[in-house]
C-alpha atoms as a PDB file:
ATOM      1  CA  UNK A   1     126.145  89.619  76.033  1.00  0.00           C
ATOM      2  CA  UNK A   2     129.475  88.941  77.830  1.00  0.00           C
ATOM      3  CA  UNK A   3     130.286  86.616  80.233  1.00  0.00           C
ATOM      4  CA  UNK A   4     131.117  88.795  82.794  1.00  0.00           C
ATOM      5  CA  UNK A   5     127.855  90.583  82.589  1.00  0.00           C
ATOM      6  CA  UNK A   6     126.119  87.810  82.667  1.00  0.00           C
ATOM      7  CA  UNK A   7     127.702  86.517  86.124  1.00  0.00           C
ATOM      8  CA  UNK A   8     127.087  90.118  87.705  1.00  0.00           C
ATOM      9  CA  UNK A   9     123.476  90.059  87.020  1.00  0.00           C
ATOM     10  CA  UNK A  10     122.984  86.701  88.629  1.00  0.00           C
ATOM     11  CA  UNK A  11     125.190  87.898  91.258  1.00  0.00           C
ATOM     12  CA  UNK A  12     122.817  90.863  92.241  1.00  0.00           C
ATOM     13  CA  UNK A  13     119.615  88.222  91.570  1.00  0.00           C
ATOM     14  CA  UNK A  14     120.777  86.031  94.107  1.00  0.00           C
ATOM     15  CA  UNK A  15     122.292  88.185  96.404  1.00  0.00           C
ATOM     16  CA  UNK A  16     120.802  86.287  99.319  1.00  0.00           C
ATOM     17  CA  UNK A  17     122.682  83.131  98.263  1.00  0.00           C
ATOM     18  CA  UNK A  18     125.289  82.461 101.195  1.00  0.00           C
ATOM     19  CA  UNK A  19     127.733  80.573  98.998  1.00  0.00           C
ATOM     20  CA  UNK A  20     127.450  82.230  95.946  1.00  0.00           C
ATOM     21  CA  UNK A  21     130.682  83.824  94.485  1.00  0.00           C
ATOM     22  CA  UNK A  22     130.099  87.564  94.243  1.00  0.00           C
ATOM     23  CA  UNK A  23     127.891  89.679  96.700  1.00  0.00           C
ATOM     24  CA  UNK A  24     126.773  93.224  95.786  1.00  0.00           C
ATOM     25  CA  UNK A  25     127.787  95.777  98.802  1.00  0.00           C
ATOM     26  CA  UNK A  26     127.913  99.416  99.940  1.00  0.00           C
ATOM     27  CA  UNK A  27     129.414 100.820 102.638  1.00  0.00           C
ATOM     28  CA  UNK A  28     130.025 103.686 104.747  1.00  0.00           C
ATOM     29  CA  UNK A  29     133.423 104.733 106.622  1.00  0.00           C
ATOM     30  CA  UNK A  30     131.291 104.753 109.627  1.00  0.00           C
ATOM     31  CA  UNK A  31     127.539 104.171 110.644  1.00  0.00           C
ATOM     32  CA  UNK A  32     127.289 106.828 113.329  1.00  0.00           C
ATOM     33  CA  UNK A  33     128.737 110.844 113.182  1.00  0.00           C
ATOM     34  CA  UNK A  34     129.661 112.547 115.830  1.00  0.00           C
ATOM     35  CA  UNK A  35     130.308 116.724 114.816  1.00  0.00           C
ATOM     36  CA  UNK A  36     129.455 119.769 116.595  1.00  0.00           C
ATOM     37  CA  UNK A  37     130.003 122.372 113.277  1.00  0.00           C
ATOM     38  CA  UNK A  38     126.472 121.794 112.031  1.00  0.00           C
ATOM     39  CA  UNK A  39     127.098 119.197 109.250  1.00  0.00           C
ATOM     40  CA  UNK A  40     129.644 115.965 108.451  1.00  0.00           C
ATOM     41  CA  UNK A  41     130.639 114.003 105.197  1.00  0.00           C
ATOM     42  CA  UNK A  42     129.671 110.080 104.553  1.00  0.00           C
ATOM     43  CA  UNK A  43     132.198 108.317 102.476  1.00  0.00           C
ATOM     44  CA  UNK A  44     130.281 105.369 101.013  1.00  0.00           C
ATOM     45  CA  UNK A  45     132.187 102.525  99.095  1.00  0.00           C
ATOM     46  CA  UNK A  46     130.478  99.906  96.697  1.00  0.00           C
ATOM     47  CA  UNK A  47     131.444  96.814  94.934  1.00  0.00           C
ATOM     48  CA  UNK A  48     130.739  93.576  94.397  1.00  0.00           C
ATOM     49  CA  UNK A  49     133.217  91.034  95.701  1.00  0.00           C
ATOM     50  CA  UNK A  50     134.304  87.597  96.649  1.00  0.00           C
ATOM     51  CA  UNK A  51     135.017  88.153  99.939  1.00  0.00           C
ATOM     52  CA  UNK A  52     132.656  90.075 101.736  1.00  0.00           C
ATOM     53  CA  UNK A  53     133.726  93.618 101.775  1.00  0.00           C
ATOM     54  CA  UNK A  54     136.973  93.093 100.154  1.00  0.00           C
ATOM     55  CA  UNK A  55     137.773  95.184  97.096  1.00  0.00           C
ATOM     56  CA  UNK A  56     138.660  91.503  94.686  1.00  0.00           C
ATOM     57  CA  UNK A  57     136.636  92.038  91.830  1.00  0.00           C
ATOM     58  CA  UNK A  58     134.488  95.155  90.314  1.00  0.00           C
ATOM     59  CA  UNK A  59     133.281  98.236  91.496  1.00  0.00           C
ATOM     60  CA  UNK A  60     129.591  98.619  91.389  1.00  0.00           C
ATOM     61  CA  UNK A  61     127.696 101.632  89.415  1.00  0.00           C
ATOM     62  CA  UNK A  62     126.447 104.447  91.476  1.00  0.00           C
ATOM     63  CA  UNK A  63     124.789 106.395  88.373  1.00  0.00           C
ATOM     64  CA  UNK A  64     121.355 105.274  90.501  1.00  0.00           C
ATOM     65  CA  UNK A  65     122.393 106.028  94.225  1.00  0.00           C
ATOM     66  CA  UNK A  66     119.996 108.394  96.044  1.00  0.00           C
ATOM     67  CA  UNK A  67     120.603 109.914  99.505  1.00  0.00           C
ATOM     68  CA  UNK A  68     117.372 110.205 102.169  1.00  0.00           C
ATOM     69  CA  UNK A  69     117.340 112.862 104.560  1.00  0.00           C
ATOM     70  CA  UNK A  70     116.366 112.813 108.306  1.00  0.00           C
ATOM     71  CA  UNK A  71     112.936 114.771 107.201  1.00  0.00           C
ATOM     72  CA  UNK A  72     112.249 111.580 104.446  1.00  0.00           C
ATOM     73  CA  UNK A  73     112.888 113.698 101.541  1.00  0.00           C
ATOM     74  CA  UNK A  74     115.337 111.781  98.946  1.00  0.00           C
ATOM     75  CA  UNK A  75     117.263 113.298  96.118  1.00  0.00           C
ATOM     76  CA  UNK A  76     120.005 111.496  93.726  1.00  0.00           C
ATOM     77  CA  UNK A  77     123.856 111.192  95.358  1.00  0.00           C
ATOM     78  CA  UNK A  78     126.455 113.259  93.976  1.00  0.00           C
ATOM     79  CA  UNK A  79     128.600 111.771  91.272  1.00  0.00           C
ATOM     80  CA  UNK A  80     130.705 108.827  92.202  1.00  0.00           C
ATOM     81  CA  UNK A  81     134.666 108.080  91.907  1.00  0.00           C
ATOM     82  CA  UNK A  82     134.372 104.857  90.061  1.00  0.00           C
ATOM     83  CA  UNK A  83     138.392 102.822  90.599  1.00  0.00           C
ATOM     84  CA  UNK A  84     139.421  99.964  89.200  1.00  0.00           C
ATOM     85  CA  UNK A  85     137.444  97.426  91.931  1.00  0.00           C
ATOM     86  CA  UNK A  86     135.074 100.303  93.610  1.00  0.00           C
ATOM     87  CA  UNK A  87     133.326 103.221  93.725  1.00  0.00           C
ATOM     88  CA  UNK A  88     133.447 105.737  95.939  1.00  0.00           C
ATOM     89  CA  UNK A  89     131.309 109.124  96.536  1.00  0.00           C
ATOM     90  CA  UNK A  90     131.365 111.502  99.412  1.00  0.00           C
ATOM     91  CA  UNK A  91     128.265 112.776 100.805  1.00  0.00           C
ATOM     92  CA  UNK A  92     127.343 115.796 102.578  1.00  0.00           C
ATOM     93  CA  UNK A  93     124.851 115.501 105.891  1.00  0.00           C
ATOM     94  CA  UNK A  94     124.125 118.743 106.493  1.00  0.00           C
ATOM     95  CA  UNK A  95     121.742 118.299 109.484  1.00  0.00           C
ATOM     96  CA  UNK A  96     121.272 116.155 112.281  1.00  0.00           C
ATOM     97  CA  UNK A  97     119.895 112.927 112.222  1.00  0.00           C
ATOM     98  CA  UNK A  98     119.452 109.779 110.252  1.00  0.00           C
ATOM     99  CA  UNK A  99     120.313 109.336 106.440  1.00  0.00           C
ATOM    100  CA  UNK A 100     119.824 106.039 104.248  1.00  0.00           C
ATOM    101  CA  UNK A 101     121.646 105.479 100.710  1.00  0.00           C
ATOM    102  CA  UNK A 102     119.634 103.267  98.236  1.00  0.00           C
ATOM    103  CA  UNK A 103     120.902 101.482  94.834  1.00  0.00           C
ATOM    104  CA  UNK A 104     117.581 100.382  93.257  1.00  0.00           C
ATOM    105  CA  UNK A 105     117.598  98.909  89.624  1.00  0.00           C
ATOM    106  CA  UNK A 106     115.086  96.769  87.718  1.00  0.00           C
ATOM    107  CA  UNK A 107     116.992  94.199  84.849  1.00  0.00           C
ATOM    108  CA  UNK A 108     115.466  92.423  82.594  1.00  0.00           C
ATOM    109  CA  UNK A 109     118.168  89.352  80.970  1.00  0.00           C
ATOM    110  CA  UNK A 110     116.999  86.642  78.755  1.00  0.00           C
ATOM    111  CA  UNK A 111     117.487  84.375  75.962  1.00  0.00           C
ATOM    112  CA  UNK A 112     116.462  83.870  72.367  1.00  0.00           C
ATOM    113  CA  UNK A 113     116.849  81.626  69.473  1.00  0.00           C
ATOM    114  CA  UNK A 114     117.686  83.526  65.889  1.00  0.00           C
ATOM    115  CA  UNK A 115     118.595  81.372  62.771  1.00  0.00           C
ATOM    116  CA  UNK A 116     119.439  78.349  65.387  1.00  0.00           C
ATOM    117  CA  UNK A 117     121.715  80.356  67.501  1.00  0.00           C
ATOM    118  CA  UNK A 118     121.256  80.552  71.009  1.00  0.00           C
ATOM    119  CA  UNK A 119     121.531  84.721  71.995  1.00  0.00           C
ATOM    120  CA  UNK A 120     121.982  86.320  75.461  1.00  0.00           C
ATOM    121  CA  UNK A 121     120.952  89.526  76.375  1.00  0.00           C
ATOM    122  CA  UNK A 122     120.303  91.798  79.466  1.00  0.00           C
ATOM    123  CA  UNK A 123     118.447  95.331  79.261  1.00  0.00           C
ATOM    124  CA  UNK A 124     117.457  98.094  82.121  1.00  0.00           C
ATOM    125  CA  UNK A 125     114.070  99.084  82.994  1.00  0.00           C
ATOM    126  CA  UNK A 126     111.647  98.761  79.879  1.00  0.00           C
ATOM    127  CA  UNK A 127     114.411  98.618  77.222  1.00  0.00           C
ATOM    128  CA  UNK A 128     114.219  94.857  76.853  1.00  0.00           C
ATOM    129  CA  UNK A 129     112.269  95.113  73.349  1.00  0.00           C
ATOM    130  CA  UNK A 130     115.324  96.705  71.827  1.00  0.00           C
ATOM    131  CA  UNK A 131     117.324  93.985  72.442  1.00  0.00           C
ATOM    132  CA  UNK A 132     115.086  91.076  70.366  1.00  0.00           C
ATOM    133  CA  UNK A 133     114.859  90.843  67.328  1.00  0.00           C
ATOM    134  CA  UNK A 134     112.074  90.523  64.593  1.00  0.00           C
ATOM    135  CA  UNK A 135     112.130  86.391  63.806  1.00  0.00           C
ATOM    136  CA  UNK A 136     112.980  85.663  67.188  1.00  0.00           C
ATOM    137  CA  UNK A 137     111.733  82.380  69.047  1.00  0.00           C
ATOM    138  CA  UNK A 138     112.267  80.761  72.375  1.00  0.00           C
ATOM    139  CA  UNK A 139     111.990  83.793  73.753  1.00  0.00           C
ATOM    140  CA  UNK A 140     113.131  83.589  77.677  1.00  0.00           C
ATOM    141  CA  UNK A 141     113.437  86.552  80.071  1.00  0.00           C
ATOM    142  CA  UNK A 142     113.544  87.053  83.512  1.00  0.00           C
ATOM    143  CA  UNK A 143     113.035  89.993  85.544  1.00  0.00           C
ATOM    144  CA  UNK A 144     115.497  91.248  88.060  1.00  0.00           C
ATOM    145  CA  UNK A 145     114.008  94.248  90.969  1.00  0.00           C
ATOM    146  CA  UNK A 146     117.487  94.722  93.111  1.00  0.00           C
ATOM    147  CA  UNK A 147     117.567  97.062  96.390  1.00  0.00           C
ATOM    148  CA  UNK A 148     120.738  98.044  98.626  1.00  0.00           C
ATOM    149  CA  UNK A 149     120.393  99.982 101.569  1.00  0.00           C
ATOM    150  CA  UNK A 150     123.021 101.242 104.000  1.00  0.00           C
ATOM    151  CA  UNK A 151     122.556 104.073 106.566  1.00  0.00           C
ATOM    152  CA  UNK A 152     124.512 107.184 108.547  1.00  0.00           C
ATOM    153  CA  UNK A 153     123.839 108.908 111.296  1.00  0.00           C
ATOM    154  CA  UNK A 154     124.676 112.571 112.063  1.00  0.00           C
ATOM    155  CA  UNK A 155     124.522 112.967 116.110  1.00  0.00           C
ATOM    156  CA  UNK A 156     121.517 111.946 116.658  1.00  0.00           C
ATOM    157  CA  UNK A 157     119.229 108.881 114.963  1.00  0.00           C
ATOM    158  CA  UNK A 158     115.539 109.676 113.594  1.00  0.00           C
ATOM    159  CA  UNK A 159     113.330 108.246 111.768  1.00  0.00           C
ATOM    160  CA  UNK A 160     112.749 110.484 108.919  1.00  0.00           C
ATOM    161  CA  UNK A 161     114.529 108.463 106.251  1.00  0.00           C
ATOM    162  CA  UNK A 162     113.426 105.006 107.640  1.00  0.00           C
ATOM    163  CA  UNK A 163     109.996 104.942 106.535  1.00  0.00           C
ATOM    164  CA  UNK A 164     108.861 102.506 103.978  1.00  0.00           C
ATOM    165  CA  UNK A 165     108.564 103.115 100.254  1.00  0.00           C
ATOM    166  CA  UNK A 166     105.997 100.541  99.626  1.00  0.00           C
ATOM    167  CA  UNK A 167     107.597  99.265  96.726  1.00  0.00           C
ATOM    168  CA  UNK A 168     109.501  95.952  95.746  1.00  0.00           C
ATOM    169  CA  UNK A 169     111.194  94.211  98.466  1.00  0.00           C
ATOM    170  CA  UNK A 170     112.419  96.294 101.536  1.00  0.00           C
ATOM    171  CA  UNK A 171     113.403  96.047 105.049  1.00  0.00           C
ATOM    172  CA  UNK A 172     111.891  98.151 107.430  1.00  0.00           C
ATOM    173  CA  UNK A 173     113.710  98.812 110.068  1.00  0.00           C
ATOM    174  CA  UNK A 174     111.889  99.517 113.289  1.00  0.00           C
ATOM    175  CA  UNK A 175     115.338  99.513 115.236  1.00  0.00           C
ATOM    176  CA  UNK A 176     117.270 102.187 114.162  1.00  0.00           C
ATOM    177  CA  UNK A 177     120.359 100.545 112.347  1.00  0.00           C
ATOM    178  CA  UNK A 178     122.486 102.935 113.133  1.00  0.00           C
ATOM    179  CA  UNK A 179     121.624 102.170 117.019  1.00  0.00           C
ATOM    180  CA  UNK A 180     122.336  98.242 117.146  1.00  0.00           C
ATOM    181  CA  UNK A 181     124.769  97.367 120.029  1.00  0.00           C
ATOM    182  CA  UNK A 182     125.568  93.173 120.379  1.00  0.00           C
ATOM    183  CA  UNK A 183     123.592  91.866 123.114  1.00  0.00           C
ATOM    184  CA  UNK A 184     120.678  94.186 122.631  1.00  0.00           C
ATOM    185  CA  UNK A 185     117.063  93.225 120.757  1.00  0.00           C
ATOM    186  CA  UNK A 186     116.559  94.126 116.981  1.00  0.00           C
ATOM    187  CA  UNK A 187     113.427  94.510 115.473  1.00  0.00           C
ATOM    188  CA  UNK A 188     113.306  94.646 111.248  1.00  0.00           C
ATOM    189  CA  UNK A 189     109.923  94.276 109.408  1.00  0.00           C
ATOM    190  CA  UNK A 190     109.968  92.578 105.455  1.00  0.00           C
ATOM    191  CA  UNK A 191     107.418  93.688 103.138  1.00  0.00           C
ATOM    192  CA  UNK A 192     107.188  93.131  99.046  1.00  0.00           C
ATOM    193  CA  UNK A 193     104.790  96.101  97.606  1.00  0.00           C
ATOM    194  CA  UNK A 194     104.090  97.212 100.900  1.00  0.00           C
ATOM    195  CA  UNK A 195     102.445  94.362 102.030  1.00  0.00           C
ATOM    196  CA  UNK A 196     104.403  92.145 105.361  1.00  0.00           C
ATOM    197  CA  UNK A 197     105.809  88.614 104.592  1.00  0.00           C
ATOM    198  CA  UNK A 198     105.811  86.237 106.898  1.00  0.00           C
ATOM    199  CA  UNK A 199     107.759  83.612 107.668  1.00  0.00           C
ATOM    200  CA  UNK A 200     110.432  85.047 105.738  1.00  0.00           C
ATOM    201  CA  UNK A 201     113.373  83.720 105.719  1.00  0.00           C
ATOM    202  CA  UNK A 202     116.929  86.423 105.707  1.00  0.00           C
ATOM    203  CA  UNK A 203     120.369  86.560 106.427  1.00  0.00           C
ATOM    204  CA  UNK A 204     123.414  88.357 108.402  1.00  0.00           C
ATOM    205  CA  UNK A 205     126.809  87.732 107.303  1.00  0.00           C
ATOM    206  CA  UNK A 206     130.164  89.718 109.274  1.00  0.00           C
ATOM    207  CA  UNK A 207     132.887  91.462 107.713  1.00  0.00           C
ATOM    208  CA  UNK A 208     135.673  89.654 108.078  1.00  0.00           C
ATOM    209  CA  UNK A 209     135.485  85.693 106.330  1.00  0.00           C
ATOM    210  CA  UNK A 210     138.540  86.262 104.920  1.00  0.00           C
ATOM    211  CA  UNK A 211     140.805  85.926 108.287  1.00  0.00           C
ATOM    212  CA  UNK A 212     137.601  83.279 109.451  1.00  0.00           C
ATOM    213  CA  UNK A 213     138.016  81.127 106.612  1.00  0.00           C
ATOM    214  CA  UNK A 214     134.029  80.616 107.569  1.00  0.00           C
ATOM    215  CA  UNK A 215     131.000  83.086 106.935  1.00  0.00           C
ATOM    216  CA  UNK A 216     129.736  82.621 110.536  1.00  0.00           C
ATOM    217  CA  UNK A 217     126.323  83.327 108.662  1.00  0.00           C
ATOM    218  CA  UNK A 218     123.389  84.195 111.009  1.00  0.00           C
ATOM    219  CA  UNK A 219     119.885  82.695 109.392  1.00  0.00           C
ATOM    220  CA  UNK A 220     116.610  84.635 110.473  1.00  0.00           C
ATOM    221  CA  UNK A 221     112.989  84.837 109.832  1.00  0.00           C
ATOM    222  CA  UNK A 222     110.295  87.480 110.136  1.00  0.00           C
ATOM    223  CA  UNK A 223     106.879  85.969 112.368  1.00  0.00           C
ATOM    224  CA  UNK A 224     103.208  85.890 111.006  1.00  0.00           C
ATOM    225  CA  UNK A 225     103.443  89.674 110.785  1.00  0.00           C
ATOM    226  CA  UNK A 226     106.446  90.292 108.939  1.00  0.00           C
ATOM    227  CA  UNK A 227     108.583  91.009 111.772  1.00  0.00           C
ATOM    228  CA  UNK A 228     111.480  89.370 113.173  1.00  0.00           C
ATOM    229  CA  UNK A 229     112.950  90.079 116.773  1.00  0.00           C
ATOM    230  CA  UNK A 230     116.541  88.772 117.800  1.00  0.00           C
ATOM    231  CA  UNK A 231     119.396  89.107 120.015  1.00  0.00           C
ATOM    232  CA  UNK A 232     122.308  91.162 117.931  1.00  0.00           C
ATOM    233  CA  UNK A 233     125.279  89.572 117.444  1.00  0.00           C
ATOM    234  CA  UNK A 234     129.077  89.942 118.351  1.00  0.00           C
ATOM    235  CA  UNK A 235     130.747  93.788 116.877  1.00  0.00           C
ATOM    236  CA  UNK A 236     130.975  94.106 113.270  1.00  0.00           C
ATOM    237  CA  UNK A 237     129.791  95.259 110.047  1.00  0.00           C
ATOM    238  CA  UNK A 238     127.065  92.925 108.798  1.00  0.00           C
ATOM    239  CA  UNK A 239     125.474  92.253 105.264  1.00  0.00           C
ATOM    240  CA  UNK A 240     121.651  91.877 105.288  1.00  0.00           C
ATOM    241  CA  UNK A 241     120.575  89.807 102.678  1.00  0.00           C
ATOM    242  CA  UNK A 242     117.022  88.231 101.520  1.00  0.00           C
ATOM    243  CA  UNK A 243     115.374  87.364  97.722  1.00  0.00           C
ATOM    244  CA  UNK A 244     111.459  86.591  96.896  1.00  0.00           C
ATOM    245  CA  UNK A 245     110.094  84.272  96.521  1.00  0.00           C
ATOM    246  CA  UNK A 246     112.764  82.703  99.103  1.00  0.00           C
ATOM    247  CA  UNK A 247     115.371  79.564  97.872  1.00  0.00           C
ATOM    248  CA  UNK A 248     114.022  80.178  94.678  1.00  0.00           C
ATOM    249  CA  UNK A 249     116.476  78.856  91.966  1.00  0.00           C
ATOM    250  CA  UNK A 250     119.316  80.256  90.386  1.00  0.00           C
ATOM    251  CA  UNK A 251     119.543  81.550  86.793  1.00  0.00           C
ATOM    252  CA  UNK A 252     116.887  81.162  84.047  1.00  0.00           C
ATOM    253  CA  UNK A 253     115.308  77.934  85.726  1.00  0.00           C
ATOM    254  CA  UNK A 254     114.490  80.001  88.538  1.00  0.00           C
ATOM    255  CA  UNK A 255     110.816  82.365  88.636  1.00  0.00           C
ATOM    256  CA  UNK A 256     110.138  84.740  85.421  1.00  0.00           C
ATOM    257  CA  UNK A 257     110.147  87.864  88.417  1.00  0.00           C
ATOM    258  CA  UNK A 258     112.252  87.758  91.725  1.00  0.00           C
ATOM    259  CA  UNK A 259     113.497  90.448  93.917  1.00  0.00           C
ATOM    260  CA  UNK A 260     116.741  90.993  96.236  1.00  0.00           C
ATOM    261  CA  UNK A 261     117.580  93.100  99.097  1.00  0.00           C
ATOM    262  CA  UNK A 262     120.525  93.611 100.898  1.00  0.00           C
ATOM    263  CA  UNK A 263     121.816  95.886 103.631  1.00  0.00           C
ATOM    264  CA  UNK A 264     125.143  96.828 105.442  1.00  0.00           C
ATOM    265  CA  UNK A 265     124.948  98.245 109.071  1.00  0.00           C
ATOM    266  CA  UNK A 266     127.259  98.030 112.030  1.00  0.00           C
ATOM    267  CA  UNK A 267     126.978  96.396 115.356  1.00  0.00           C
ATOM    268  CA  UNK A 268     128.361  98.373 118.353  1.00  0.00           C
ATOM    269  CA  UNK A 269     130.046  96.681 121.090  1.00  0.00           C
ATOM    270  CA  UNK A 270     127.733  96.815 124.436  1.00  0.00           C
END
């Protein structure tokens, strides 16, 4: 398995790490729409990068990204513009209301021992057997359920497309994200499998660190029932970022399952 593989995959496994090298990101030219000829265009962007929302490493692949519609029903994204360090695909709202855009992907990546040689590999999905051989041993894998969420508005915000999935890690976000002004209370639920976690612990980082030089990274967690209230922060775009089981280590020492969610919204000035 390459290298460079190998360091995106941990990348997008830890993707609630605050100082880890490469985050995973999408998003939009702009969180809320205002048109009055019946429909409007999303451009989203994706990557993963160095510098948070900075285009300094490798585009991200969109061949999974599906588009939710103000009445909840979610079909796949057109095809994607894929550049040397991101993707981009355009995205047609043709109604009011709110819209989310989800990359989901389960990865499986490993090791294995053949004839004394130490092998790598990483498969999608269920595909993992095809990539270890017959005499085999020291078999290690670990497996990787990944989330990314980001979210438009067209006019006017519903909750349509907000609604939970039940499955793997996700945010639920009883504040609209596309209605967060700084100053103003937030309310996001965390659930794995449909079921609330509390005392979780998540993350909001600003666009931005470059010219900072610091991440200014905002440190949260959800109550008994899964839900965490607080006090927005200053304007930006932000990166929402957890993992389950929480601080759990990096790489193949870490647990044999572990999930990651991350988010980009903006913050409106008051």
């Amino acid at each position: 398995m390459h290298i460079k593989q190998i360091a995106i995959a941990l990348a997008l496994a830890g993707a609630a790490c605050a100082a880890q090298a490469h985050r995973p990101w999408l998003i939009p030219n702009t969180g809320l729409i205002e048109s009055d000829r019946g429909e409007a265009w999303a451009t989203i962007d994706a990557a993963i990068s160095e510098g948070l929302f900075e285009t300094d490493f490798m585009p991200q692949k969109l061949d999974g990204l599906t588009v939710t519609d103000p009445d909840g029903a979610t079909a796949p994204a057109p095809a994607a513009t894929v550049g040397k360090h991101r993707a981009t695909v355009d995205i047609r709202l043709p109604k009011d209301g709110t819209y989310r855009m989800t990359l989901a992907a389960v990865n499986v990546m490993g090791s294995y021992k053949l004839n004394g040689e130490m092998k790598r590999f990483r498969a999608a999905g269920q595909a993992v057997g095809n990539e270890i051989p017959a005499g085999a041993t020291d078999v290690r894998r670990m497996t990787m359920v990944q989330r990314q969420d980001t979210f438009v508005t067209l006019n006017k915000p519903t909750p349509g497309a907000l609604k939970a999935t039940g499955a793997g890690l996700e945010m639920v976000a009883l504040t609209n994200p596309t209605e967060l002004r700084a100053g103003e209370k937030a309310t996001f639920r965390f659930q794995l499998d449909g079921k609330p976690l509390a005392n979780f612990p998540f993350s909001l980082i600003p666009g931005g660190v470059k010219y900072r030089g610091t991440l200014n990274e905002v440190r949260l967690s959800t109550g008994a029932n899964g839900e965490a209230s607080f006090t927005l922060p200053a304007p930006n775009m932000y990166w929402l970022s957890a993992s389950y089981p929480a601080n759990a280590p990096r790489g193949m020492d870490g647990p044999a399952k572990r999930y990651s969610y991350s988010a980009t919204f903006e913050i409106l000035p008051e």
